[in-house]
PDB file of N, CA and C in Angstrom:
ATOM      1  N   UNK A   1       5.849   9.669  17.244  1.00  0.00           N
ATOM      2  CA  UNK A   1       4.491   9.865  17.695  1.00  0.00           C
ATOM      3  C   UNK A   1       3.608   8.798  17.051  1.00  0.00           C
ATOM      4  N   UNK A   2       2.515   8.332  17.713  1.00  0.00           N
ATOM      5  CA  UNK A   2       1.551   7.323  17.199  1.00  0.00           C
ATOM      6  C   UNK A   2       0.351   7.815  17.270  1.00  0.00           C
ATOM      7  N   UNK A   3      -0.622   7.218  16.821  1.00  0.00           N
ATOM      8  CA  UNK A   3      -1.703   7.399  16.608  1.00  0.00           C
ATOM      9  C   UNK A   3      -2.923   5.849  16.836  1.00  0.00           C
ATOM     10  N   UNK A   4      -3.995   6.610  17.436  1.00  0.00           N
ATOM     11  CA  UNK A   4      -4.400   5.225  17.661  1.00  0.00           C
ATOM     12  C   UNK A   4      -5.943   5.261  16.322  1.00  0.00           C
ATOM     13  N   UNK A   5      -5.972   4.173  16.242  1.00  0.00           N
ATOM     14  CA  UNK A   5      -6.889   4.168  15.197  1.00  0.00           C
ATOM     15  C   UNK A   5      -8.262   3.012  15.462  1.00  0.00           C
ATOM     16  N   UNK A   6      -9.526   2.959  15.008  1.00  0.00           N
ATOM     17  CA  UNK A   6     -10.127   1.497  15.440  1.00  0.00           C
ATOM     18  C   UNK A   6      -9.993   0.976  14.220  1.00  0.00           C
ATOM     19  N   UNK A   7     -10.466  -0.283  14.399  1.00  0.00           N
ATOM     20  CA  UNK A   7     -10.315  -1.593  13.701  1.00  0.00           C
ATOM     21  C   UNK A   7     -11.682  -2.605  13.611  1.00  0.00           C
ATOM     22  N   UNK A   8     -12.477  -2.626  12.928  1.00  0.00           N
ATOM     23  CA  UNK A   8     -13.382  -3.453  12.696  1.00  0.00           C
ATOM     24  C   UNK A   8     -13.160  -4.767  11.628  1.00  0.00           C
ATOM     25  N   UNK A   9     -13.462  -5.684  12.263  1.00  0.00           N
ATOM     26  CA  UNK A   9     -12.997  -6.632  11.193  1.00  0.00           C
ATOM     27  C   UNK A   9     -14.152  -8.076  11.960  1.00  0.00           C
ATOM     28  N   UNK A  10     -14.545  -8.867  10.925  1.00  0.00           N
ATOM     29  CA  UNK A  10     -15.271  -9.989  11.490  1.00  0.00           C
ATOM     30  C   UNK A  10     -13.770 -10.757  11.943  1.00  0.00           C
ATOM     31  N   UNK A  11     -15.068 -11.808  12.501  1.00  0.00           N
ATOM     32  CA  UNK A  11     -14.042 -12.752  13.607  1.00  0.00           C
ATOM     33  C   UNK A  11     -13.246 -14.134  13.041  1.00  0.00           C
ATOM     34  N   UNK A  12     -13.151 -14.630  11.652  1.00  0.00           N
ATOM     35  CA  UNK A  12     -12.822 -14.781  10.885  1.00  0.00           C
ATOM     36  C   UNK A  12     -10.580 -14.130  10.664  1.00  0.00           C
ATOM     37  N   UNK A  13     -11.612 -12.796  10.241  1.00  0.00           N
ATOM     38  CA  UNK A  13     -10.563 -12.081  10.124  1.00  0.00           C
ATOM     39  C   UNK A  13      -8.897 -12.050  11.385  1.00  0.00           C
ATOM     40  N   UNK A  14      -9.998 -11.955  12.550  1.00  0.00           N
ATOM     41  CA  UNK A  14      -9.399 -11.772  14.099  1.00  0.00           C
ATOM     42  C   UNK A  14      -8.499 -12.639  14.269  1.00  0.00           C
ATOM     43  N   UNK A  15      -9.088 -13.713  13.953  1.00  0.00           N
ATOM     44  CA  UNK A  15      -8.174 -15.040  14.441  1.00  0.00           C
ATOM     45  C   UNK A  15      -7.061 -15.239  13.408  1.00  0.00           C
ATOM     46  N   UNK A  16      -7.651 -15.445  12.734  1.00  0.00           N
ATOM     47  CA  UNK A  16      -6.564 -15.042  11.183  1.00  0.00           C
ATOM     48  C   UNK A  16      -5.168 -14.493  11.551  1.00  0.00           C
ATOM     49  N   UNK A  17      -5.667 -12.984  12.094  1.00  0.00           N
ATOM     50  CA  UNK A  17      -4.451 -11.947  12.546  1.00  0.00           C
ATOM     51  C   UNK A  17      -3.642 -12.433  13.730  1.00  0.00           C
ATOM     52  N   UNK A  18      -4.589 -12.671  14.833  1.00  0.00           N
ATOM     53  CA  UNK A  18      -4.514 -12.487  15.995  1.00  0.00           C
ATOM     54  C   UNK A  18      -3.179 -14.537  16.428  1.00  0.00           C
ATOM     55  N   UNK A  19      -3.559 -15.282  15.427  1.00  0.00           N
ATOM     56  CA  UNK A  19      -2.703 -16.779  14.990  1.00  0.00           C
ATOM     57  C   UNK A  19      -1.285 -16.368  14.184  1.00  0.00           C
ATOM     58  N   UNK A  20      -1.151 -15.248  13.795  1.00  0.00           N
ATOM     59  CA  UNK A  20      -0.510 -14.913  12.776  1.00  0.00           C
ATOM     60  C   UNK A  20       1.057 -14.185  14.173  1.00  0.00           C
ATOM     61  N   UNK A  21       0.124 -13.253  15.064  1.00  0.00           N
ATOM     62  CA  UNK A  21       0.823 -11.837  15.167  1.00  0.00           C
ATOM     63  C   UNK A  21       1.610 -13.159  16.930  1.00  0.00           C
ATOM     64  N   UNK A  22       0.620 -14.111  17.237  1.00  0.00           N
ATOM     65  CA  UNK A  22       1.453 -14.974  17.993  1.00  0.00           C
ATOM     66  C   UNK A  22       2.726 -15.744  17.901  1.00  0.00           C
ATOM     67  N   UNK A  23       2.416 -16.313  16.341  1.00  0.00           N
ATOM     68  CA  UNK A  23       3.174 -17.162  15.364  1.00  0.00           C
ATOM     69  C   UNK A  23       4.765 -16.592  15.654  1.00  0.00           C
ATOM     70  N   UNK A  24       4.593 -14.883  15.344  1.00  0.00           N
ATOM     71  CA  UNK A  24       5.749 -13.860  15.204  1.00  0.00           C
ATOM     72  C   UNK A  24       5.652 -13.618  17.259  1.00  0.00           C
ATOM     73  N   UNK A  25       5.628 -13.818  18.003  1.00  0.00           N
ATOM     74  CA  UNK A  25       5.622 -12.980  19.227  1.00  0.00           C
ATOM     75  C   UNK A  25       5.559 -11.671  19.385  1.00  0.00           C
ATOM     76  N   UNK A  26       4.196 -11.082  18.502  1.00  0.00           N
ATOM     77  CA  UNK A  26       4.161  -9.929  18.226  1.00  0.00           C
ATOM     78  C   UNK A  26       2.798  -9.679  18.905  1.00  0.00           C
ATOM     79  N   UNK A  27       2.835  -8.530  19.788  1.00  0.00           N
ATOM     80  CA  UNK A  27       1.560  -7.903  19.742  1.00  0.00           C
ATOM     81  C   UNK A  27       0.298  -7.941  18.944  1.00  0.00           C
ATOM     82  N   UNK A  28      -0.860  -7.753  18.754  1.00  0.00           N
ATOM     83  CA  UNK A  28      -1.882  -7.964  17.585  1.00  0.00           C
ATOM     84  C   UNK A  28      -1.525  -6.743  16.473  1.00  0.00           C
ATOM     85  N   UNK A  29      -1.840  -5.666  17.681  1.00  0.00           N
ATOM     86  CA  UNK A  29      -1.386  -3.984  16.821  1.00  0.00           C
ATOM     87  C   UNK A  29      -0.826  -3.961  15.908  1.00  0.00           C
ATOM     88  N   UNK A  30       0.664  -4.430  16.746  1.00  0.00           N
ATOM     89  CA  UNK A  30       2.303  -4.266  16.006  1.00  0.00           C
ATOM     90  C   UNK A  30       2.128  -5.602  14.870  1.00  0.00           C
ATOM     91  N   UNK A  31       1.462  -6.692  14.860  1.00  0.00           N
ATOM     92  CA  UNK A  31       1.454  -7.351  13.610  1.00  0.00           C
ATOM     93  C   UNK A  31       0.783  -6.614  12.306  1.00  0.00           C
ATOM     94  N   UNK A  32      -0.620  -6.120  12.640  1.00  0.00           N
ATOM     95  CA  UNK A  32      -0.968  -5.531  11.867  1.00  0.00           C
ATOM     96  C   UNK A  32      -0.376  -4.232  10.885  1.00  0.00           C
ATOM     97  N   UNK A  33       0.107  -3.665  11.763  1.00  0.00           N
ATOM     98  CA  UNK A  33       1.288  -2.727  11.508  1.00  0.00           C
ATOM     99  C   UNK A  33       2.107  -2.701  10.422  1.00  0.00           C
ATOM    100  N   UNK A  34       3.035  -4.191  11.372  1.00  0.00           N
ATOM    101  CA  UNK A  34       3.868  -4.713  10.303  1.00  0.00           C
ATOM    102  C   UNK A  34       3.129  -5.247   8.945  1.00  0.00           C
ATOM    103  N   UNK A  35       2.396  -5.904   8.734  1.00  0.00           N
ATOM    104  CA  UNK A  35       1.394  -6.539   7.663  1.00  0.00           C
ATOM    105  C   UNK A  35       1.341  -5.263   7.102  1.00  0.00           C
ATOM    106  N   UNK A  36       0.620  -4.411   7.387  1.00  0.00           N
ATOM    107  CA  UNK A  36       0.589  -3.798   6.291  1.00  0.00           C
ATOM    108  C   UNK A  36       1.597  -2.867   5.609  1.00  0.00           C
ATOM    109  N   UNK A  37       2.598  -2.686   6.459  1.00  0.00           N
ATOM    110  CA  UNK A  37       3.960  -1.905   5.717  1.00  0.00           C
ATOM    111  C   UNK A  37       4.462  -3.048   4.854  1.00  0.00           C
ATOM    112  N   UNK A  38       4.323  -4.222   5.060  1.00  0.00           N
ATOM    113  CA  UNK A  38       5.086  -5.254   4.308  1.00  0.00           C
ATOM    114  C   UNK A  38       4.355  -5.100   2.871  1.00  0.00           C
ATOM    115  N   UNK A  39       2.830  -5.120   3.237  1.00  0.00           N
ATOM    116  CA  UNK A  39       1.950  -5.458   1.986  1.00  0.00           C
ATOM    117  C   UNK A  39       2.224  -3.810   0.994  1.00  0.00           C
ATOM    118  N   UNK A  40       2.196  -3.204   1.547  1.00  0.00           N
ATOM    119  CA  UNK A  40       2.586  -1.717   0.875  1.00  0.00           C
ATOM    120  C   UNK A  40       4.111  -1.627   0.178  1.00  0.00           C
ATOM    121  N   UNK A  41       4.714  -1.873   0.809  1.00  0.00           N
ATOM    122  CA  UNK A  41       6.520  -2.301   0.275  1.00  0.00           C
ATOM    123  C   UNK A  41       6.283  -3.001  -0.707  1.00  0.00           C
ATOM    124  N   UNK A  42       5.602  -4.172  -0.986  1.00  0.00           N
ATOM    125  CA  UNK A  42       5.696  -5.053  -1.592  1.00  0.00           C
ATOM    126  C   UNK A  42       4.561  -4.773  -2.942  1.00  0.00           C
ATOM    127  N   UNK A  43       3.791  -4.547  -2.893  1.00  0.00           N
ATOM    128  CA  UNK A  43       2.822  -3.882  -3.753  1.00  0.00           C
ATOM    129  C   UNK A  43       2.932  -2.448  -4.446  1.00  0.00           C
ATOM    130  N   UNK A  44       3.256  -1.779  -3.389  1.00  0.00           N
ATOM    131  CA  UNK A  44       2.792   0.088  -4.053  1.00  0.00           C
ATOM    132  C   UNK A  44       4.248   0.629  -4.338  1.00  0.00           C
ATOM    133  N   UNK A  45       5.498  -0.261  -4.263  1.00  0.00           N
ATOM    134  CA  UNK A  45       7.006   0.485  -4.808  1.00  0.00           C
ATOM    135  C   UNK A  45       7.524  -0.937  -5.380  1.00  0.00           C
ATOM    136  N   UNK A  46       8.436   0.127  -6.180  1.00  0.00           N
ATOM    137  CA  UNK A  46       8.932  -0.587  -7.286  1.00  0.00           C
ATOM    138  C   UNK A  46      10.514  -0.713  -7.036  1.00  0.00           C
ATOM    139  N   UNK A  47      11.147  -1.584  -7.705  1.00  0.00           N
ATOM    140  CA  UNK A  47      12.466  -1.805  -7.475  1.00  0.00           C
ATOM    141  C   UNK A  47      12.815  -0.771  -8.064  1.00  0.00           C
ATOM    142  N   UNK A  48      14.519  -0.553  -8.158  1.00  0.00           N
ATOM    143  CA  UNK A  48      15.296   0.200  -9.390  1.00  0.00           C
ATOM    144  C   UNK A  48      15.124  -0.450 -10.838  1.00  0.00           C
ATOM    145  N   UNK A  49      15.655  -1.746 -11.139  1.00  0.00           N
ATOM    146  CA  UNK A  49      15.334  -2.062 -12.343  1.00  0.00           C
ATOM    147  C   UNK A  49      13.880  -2.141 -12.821  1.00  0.00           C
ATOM    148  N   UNK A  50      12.753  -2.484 -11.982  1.00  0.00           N
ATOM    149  CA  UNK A  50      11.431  -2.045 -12.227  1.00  0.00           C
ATOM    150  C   UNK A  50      11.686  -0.779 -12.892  1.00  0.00           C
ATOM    151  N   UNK A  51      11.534   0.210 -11.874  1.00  0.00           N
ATOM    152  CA  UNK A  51      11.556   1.556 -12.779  1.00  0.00           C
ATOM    153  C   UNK A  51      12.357   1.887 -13.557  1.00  0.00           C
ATOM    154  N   UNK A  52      13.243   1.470 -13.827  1.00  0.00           N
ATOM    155  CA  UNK A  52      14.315   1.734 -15.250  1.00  0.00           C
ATOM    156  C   UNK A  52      13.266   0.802 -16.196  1.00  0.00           C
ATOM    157  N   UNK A  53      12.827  -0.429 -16.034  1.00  0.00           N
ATOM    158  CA  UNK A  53      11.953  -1.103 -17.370  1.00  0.00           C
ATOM    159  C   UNK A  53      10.467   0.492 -17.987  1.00  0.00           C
ATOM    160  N   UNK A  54      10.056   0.765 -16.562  1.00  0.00           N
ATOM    161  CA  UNK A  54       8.923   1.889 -16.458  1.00  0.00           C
ATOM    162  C   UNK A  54       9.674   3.041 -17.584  1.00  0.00           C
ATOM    163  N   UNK A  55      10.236   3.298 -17.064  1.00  0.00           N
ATOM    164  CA  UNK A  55      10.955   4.956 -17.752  1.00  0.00           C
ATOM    165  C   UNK A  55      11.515   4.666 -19.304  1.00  0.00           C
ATOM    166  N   UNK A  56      11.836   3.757 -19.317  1.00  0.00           N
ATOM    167  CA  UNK A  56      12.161   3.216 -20.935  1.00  0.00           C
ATOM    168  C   UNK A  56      10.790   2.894 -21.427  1.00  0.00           C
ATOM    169  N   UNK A  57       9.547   3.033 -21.405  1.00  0.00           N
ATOM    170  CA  UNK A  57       8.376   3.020 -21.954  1.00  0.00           C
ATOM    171  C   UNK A  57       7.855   4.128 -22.128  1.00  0.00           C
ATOM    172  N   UNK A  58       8.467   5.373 -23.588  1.00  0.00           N
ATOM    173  CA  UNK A  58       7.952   6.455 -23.024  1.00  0.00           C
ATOM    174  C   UNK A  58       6.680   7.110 -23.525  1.00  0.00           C
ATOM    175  N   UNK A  59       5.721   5.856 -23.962  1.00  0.00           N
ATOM    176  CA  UNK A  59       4.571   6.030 -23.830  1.00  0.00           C
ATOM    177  C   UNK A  59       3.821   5.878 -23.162  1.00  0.00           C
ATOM    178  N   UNK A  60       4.223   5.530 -22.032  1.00  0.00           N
ATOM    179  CA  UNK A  60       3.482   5.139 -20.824  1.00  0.00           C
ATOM    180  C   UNK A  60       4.112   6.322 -19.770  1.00  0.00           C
ATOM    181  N   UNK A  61       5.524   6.914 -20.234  1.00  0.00           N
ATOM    182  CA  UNK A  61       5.629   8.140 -18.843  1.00  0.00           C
ATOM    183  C   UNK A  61       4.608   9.019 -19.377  1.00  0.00           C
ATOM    184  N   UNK A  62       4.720   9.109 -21.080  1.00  0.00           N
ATOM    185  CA  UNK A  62       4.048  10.436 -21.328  1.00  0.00           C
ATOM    186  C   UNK A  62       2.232  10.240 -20.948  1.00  0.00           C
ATOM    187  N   UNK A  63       1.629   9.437 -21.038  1.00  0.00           N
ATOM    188  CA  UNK A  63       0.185   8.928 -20.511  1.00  0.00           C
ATOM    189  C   UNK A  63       0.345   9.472 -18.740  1.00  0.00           C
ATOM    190  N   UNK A  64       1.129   8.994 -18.162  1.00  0.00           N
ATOM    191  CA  UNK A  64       1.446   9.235 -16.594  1.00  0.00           C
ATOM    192  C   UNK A  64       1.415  10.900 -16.676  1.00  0.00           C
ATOM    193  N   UNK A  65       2.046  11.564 -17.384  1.00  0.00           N
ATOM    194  CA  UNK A  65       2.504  13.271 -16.854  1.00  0.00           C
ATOM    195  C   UNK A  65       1.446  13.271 -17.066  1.00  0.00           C
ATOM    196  N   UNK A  66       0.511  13.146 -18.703  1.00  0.00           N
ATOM    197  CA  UNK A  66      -0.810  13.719 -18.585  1.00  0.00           C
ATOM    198  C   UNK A  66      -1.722  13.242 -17.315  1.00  0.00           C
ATOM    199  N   UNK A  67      -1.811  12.523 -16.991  1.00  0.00           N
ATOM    200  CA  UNK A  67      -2.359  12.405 -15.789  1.00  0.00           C
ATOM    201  C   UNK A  67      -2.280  13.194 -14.893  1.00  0.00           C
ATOM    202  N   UNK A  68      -0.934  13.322 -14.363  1.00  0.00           N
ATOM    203  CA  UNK A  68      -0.781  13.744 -13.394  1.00  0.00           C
ATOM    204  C   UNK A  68      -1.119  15.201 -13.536  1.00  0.00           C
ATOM    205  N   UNK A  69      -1.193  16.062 -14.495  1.00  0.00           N
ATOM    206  CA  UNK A  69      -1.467  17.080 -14.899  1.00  0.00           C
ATOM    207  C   UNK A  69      -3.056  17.365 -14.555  1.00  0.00           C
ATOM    208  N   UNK A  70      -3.386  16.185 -15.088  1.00  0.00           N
ATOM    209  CA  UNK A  70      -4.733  16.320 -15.100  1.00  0.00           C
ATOM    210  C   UNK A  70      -5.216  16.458 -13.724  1.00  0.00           C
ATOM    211  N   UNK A  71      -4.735  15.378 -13.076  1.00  0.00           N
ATOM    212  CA  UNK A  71      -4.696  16.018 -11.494  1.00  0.00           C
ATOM    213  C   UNK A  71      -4.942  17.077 -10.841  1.00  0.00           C
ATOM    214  N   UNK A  72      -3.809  17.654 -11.487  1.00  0.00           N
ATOM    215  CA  UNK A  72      -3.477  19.373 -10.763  1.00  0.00           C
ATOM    216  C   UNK A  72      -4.237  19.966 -11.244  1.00  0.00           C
ATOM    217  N   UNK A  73      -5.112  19.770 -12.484  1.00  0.00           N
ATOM    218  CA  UNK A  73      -6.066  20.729 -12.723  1.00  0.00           C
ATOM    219  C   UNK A  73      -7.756  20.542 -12.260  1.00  0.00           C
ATOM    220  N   UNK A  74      -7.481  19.233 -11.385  1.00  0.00           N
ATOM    221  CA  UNK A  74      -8.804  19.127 -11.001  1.00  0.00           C
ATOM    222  C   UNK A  74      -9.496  18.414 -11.985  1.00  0.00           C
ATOM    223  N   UNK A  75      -9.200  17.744 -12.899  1.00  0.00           N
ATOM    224  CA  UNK A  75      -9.649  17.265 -14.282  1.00  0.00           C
ATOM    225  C   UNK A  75      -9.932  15.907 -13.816  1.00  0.00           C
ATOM    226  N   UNK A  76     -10.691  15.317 -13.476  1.00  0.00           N
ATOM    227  CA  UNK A  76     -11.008  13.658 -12.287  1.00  0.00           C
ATOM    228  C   UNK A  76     -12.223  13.608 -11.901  1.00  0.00           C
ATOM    229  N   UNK A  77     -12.855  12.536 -11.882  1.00  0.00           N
ATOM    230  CA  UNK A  77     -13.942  12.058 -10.918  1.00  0.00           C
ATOM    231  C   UNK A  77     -13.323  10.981 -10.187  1.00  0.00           C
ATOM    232  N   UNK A  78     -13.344  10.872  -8.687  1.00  0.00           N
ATOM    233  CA  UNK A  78     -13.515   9.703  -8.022  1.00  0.00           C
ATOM    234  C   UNK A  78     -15.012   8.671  -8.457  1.00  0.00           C
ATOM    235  N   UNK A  79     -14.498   7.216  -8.250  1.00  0.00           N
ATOM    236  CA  UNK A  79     -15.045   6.500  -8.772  1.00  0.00           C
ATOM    237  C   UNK A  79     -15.272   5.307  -7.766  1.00  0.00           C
TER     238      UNK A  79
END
């Protein structure tokens, strides 16, 4: 299932995408798409040995649980 979403972006931006998603013989949509699953893959997850370096720091998991704790208790301001 999909979902359609809008898109505002200056024209700058457009051509940018729109040079990019040709480059690939891709739709504009489906470039964007792709762009951003790539940029998310690549940014917001970590390898295996990444997270084995992560988990061997266990002052930094234990900082993380409290967090995440803190979370669950509603203990946060957005910022």
């Amino acid at each position: 299932m999909s979902k359609n979403i809008t898109l505002n972006i200056d024209d700058t931006a457009y051509h940018i995408f729109k040079m990019a998603a040709e480059s690939q013989k891709r739709e504009l949509a489906n470039f964007i798409e792709f762009a951003a699953f790539q940029y998310l893959s690549s940014e917001a997850y970590v390898d295996e040995d990444e997270m084995s370096e992560i988990l061997k720091d266990t002052q930094l998991v234990q900082s993380l649980r409290a967090g995440l704790d803190e979370i669950k208790q509603g203990a946060f301001d957005f910022i």
